[in-house]
N, C-alpha and C. Protein backbone atom coordinates (compact mmCIF):
# COMPACT_ATOMS: atom_id res chain seq x y z
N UNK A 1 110.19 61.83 93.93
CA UNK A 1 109.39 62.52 92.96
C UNK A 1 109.95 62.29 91.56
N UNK A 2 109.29 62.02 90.74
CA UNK A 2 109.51 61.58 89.35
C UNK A 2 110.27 63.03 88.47
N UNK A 3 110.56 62.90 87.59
CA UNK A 3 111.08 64.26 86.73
C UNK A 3 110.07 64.39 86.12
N UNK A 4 110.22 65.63 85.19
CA UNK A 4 108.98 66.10 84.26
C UNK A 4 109.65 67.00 83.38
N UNK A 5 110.60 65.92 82.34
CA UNK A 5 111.12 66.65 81.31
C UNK A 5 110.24 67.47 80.35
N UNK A 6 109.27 67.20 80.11
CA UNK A 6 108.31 68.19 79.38
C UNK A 6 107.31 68.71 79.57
N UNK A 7 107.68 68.98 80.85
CA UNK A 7 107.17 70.17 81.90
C UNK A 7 107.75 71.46 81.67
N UNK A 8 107.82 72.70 81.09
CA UNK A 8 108.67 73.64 81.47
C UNK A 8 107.99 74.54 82.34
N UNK A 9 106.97 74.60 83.27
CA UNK A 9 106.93 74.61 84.62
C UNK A 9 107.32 74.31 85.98
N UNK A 10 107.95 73.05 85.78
CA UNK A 10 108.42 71.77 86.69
C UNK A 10 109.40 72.80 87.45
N UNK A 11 109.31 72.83 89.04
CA UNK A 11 110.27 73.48 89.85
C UNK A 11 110.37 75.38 89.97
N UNK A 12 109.30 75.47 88.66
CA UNK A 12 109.32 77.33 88.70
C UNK A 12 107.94 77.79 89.75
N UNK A 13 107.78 78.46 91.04
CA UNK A 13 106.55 78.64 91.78
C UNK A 13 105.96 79.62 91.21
N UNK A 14 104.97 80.18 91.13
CA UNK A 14 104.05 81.17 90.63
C UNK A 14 104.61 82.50 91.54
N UNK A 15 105.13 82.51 92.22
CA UNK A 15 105.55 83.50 92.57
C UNK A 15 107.16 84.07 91.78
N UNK A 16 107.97 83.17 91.62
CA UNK A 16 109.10 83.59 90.78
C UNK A 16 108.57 83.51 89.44
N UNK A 17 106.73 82.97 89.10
CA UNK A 17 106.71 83.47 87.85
C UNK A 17 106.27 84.88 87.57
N UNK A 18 105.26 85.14 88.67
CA UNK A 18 104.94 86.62 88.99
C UNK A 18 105.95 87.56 88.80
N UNK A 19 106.99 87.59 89.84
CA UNK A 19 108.10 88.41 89.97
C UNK A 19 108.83 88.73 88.29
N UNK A 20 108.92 87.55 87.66
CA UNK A 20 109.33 87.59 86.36
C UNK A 20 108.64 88.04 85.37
N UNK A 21 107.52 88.11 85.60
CA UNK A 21 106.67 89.17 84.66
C UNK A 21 106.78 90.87 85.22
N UNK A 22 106.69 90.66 86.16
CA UNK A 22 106.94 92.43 86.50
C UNK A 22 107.69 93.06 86.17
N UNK A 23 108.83 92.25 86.22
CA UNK A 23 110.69 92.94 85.81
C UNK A 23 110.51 93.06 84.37
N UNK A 24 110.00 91.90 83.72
CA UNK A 24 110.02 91.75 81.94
C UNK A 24 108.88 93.02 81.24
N UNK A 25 107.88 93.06 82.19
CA UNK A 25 106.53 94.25 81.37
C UNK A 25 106.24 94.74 82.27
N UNK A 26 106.50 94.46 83.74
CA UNK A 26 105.49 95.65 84.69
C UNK A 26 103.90 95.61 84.72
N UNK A 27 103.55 96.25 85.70
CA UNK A 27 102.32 95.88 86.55
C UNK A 27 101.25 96.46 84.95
N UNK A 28 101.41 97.45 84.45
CA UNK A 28 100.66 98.30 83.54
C UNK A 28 100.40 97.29 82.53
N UNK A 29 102.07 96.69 81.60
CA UNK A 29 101.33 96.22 80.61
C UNK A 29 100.74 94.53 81.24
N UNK A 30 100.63 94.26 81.88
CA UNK A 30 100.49 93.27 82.64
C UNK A 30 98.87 93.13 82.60
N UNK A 31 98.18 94.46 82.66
CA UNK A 31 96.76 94.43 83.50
C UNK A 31 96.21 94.54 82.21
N UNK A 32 97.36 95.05 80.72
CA UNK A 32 96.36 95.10 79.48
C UNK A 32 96.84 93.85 78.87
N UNK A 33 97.47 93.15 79.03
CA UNK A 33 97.70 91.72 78.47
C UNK A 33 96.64 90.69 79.17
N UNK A 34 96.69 90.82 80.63
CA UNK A 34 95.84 90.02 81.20
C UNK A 34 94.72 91.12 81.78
N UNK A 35 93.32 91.12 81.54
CA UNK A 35 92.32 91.98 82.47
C UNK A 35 91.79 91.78 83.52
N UNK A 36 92.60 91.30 84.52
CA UNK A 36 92.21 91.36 86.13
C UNK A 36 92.69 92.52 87.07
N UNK A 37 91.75 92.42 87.76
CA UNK A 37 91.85 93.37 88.79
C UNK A 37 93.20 93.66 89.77
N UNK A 38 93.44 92.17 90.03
CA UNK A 38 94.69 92.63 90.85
C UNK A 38 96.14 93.03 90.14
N UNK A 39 96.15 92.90 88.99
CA UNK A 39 97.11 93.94 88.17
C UNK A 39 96.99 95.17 87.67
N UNK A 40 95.55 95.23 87.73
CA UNK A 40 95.13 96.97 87.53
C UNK A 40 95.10 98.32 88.82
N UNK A 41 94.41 97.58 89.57
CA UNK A 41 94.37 98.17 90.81
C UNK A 41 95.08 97.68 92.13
N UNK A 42 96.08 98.85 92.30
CA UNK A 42 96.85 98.56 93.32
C UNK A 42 97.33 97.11 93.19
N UNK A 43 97.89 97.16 92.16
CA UNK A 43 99.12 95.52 92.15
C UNK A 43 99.33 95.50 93.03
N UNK A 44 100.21 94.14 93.58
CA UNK A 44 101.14 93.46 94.04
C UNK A 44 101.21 91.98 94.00
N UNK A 45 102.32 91.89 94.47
CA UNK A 45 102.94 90.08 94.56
C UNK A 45 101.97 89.39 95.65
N UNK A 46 101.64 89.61 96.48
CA UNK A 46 101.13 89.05 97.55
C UNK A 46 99.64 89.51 97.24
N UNK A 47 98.63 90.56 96.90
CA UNK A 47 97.55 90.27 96.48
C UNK A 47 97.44 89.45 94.93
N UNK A 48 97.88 89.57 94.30
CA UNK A 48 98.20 88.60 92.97
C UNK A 48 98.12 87.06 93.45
N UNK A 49 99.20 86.86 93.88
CA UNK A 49 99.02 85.46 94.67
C UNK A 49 97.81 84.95 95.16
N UNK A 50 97.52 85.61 95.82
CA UNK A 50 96.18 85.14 96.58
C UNK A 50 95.28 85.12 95.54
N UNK A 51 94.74 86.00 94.43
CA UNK A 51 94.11 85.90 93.35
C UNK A 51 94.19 84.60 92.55
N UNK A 52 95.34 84.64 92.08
CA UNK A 52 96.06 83.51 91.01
C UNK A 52 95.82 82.24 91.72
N UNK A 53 96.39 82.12 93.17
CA UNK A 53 96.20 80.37 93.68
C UNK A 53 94.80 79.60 93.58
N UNK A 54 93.14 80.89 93.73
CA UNK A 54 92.16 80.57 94.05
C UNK A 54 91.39 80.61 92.39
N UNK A 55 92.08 81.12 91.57
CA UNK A 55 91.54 81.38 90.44
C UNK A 55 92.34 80.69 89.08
N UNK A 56 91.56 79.59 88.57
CA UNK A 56 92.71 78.59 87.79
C UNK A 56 92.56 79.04 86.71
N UNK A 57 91.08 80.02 85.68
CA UNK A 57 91.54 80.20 84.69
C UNK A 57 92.63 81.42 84.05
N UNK A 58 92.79 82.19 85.71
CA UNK A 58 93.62 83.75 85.51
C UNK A 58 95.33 82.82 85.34
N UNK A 59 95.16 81.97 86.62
CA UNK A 59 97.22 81.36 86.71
C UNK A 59 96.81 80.77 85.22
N UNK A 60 96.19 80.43 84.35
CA UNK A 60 96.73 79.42 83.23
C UNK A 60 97.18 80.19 82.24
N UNK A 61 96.38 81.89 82.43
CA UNK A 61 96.61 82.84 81.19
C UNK A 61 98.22 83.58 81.99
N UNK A 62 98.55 83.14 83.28
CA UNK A 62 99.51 83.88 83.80
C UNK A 62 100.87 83.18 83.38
N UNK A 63 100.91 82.26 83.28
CA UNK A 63 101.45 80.75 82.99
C UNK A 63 101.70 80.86 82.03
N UNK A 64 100.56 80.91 80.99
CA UNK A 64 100.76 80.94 79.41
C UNK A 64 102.00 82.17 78.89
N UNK A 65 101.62 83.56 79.82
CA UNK A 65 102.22 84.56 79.16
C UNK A 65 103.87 84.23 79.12
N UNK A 66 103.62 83.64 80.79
CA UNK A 66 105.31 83.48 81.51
C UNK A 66 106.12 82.71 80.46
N UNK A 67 105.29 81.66 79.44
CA UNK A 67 106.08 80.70 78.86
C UNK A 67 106.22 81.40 77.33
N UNK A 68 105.02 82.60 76.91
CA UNK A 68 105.43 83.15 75.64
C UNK A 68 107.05 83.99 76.10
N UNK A 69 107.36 84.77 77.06
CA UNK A 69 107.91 85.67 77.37
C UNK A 69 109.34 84.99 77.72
N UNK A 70 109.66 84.06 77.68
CA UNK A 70 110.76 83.00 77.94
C UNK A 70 111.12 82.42 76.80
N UNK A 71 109.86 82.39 75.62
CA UNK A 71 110.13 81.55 74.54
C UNK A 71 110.09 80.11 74.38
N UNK A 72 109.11 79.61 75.12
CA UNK A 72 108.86 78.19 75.32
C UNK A 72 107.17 78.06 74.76
């Protein structure tokens, strides 16, 4: 597999990006930064997931936040 130096996604799964938003803002400000359902009602990691994998424009705004919140 090739590298992807200017990737700063490259090797991070949506799930350790998930997890990393929860710890950094939590499920609350989470659901008013992003307005989906599965952060408003009854969060979790594993319904999130399933949301996010089937839904590409929610992971790109999930993605986006993960990389403001890191500073990239």
């Amino acid at each position: 597999m090739a590298s992807q130096p200017n990737n700063p996604l490259h090797g991070i799964t949506l799930e350790m990006i998930l997890k990393h938003l929860v710890k950094h803002f939590g499920w609350e400000e989470m659901g008013h930064r992003i307005n989906i359902k599965c952060f408003n009602i009854d969060p979790s990691i594993k319904s999130s997931l399933k949301f996010l994998r089937r839904t590409p424009w929610a992971r790109a705004k999930v993605e986006d936040l993960y990389l403001d919140s890191i500073g990239k």
